[in-house]
Protein backbone atom coordinates (compact mmCIF):
# COMPACT_ATOMS: atom_id res chain seq x y z
CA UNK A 1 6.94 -27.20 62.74
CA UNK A 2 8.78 -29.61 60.36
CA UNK A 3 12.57 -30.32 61.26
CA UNK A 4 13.83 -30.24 57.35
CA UNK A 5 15.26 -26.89 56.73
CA UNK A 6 15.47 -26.04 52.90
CA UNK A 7 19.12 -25.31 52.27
CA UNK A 8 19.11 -25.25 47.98
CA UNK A 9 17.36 -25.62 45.07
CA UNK A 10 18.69 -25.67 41.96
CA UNK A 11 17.66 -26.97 38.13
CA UNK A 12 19.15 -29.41 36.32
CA UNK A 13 21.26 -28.29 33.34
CA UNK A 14 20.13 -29.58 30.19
CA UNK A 15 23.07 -31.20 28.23
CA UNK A 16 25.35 -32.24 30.79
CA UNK A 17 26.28 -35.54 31.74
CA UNK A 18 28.13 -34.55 35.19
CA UNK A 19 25.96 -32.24 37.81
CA UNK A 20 27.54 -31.21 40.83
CA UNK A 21 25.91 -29.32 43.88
CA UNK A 22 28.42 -27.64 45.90
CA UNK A 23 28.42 -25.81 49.89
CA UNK A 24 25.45 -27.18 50.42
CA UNK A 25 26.96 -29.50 53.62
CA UNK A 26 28.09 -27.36 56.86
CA UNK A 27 28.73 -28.30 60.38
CA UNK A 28 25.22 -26.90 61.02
CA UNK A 29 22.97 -30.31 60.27
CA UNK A 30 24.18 -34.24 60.45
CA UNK A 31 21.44 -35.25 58.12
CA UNK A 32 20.40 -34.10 54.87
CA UNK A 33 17.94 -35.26 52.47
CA UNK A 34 17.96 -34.53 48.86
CA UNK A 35 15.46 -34.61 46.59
CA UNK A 36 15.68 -35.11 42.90
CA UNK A 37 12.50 -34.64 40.84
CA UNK A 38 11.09 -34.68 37.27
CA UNK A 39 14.41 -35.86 35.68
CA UNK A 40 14.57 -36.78 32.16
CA UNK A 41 17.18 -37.81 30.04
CA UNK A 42 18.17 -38.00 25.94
CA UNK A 43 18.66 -41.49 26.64
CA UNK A 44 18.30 -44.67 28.92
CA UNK A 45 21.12 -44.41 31.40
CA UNK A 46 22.12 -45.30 34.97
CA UNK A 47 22.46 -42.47 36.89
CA UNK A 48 25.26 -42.62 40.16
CA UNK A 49 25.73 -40.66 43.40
CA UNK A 50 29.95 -39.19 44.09
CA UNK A 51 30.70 -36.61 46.33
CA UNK A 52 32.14 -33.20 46.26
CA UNK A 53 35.23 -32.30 48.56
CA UNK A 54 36.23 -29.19 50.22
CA UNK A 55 38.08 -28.20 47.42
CA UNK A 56 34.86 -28.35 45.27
CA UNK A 57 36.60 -31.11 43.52
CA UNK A 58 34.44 -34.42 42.85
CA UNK A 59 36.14 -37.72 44.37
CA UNK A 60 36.95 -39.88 42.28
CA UNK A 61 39.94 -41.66 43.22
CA UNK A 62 38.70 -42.83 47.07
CA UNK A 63 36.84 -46.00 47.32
CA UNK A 64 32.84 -46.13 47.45
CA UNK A 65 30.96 -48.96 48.79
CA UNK A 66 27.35 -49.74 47.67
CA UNK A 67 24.61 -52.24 47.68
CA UNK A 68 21.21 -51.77 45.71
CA UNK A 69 17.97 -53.36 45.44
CA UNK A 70 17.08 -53.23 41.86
CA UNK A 71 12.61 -53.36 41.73
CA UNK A 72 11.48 -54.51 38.19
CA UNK A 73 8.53 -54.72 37.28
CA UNK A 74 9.07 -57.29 34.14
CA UNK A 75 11.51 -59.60 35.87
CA UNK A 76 12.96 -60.70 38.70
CA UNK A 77 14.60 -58.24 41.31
CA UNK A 78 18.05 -57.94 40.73
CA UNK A 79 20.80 -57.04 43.46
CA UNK A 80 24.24 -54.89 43.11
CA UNK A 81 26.97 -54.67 45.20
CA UNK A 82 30.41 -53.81 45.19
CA UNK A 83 33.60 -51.83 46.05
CA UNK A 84 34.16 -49.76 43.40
CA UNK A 85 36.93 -46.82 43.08
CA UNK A 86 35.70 -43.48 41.06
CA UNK A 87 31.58 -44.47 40.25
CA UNK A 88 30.20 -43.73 43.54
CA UNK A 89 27.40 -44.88 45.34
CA UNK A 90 23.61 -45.51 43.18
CA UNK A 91 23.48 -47.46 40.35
CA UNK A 92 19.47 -46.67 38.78
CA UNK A 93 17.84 -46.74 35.61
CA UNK A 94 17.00 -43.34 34.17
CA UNK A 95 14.42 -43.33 30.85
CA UNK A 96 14.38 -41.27 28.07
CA UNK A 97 10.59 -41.18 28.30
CA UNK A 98 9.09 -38.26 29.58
CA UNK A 99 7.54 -39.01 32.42
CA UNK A 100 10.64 -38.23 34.65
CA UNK A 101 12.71 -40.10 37.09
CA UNK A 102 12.98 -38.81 41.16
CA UNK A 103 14.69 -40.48 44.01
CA UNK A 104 15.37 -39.18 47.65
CA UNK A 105 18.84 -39.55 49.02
CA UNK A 106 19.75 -38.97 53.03
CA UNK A 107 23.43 -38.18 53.22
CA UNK A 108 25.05 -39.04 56.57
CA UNK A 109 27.71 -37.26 58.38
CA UNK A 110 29.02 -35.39 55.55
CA UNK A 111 31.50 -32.95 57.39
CA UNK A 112 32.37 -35.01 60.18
CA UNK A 113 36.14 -36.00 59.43
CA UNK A 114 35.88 -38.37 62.23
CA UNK A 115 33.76 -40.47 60.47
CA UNK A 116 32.73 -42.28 56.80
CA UNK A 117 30.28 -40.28 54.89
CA UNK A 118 26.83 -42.47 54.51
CA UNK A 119 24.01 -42.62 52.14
CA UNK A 120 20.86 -44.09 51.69
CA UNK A 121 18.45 -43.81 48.51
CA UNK A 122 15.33 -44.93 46.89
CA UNK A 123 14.29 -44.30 43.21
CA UNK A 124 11.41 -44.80 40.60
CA UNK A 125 11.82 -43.92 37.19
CA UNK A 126 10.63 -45.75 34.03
CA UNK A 127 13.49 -47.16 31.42
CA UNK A 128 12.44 -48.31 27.77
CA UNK A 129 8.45 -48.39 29.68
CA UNK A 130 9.66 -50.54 31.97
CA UNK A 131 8.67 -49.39 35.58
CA UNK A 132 12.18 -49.61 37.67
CA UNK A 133 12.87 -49.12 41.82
CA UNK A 134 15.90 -49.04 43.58
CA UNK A 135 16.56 -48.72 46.86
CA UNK A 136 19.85 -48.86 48.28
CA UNK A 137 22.77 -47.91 50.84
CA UNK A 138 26.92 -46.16 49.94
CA UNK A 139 29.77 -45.22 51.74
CA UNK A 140 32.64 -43.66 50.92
CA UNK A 141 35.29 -45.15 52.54
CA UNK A 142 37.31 -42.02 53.57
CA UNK A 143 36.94 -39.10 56.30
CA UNK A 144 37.03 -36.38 53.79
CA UNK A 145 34.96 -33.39 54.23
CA UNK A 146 32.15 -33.16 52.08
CA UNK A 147 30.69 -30.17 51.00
CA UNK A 148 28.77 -31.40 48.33
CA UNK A 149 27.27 -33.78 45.57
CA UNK A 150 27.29 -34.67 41.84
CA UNK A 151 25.52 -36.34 40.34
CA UNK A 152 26.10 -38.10 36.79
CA UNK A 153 25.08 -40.49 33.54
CA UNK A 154 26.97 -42.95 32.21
CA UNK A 155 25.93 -42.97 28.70
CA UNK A 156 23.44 -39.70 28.08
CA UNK A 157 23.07 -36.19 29.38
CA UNK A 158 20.20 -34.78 31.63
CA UNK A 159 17.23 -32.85 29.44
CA UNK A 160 15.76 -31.40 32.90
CA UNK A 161 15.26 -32.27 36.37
CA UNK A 162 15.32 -30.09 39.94
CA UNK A 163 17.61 -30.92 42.66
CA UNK A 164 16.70 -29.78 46.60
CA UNK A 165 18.51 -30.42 49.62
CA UNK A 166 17.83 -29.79 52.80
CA UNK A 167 19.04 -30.50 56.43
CA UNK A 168 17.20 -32.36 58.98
CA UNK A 169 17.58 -30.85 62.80
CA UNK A 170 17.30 -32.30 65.76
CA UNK A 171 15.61 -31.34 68.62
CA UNK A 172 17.00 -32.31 71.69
């Protein structure tokens, strides 16, 4: 029997820059894993990671650490990493072509006000048919509870795409 438990899925709204995923982090799991699949976009853009609060509102104004591997396959790898205050945690190429981008993200500790909230992802996508990676790690650097995730563009808006997340138990 597999230990992910399938918590949501939801599609991608076509249009929108800004997608957010909300109640989809209890006290019932540590880990969770989410999936993103066949996304497309109008345009070549970067898409980024923040989280969703409590509230429902997205943080913006806390501090998020990251550092990311970017994989090209025309040119040398190329590394990121930074402190930065409202763009979150990711920082990968999304193409407008249509053979879609997906990445899997594990989200650490999301409710646990004790403790920073942790992620770790890994992408492929294809920008301008270029053939792009990433794989990298964020934190955001405040013991807010999180209860959810959005995820956004920084120049387009998403054409489709699926979003699933689901919780990881442990079996002791």
């Amino acid at each position: 029997m597999s230990n992910l438990r399938l918590i949501n899925e939801t599609e991608i709204i076509s249009g929108v820059s800004s997608f957010s995923v909300t109640d989809i982090f209890t006290d019932d799991f540590d880990i969770y894993k989410i999936v993103l699949s066949n996304v497309s976009t109008g345009a070549n853009s970067i898409l980024q990671y923040r989280f969703v609060n409590s509230a429902g509102s997205v943080i913006t104004s806390s501090s998020y650490s990251r550092a990311n591997l970017n994989l090209r396959d025309s040119s040398a790898f190329a590394e990121y990493y930074n402190n930065i205050t409202n763009a979150g945690f990711g920082f990968e190429s999304v193409g407008a072509s249509g053979e879609g981008y997906s990445s899997v993200v594990y989200i650490f500790n999301p409710t646990n006000t004790s403790s920073y909230t942790f992620a770790l992802y890994q992408a492929m996508g294809i920008t301008s048919a270029l053939v792009r990676g990433n794989k990298g790690i964020g934190v955001l650097l405040d013991t807010t509870n999180i209860k959810g995730i959005n995820i956004y563009l920084n120049t387009s808006t998403f054409t489709s795409g699926f979003i699933r997340t689901y919780g990881l138990r442990v079996d002791s």
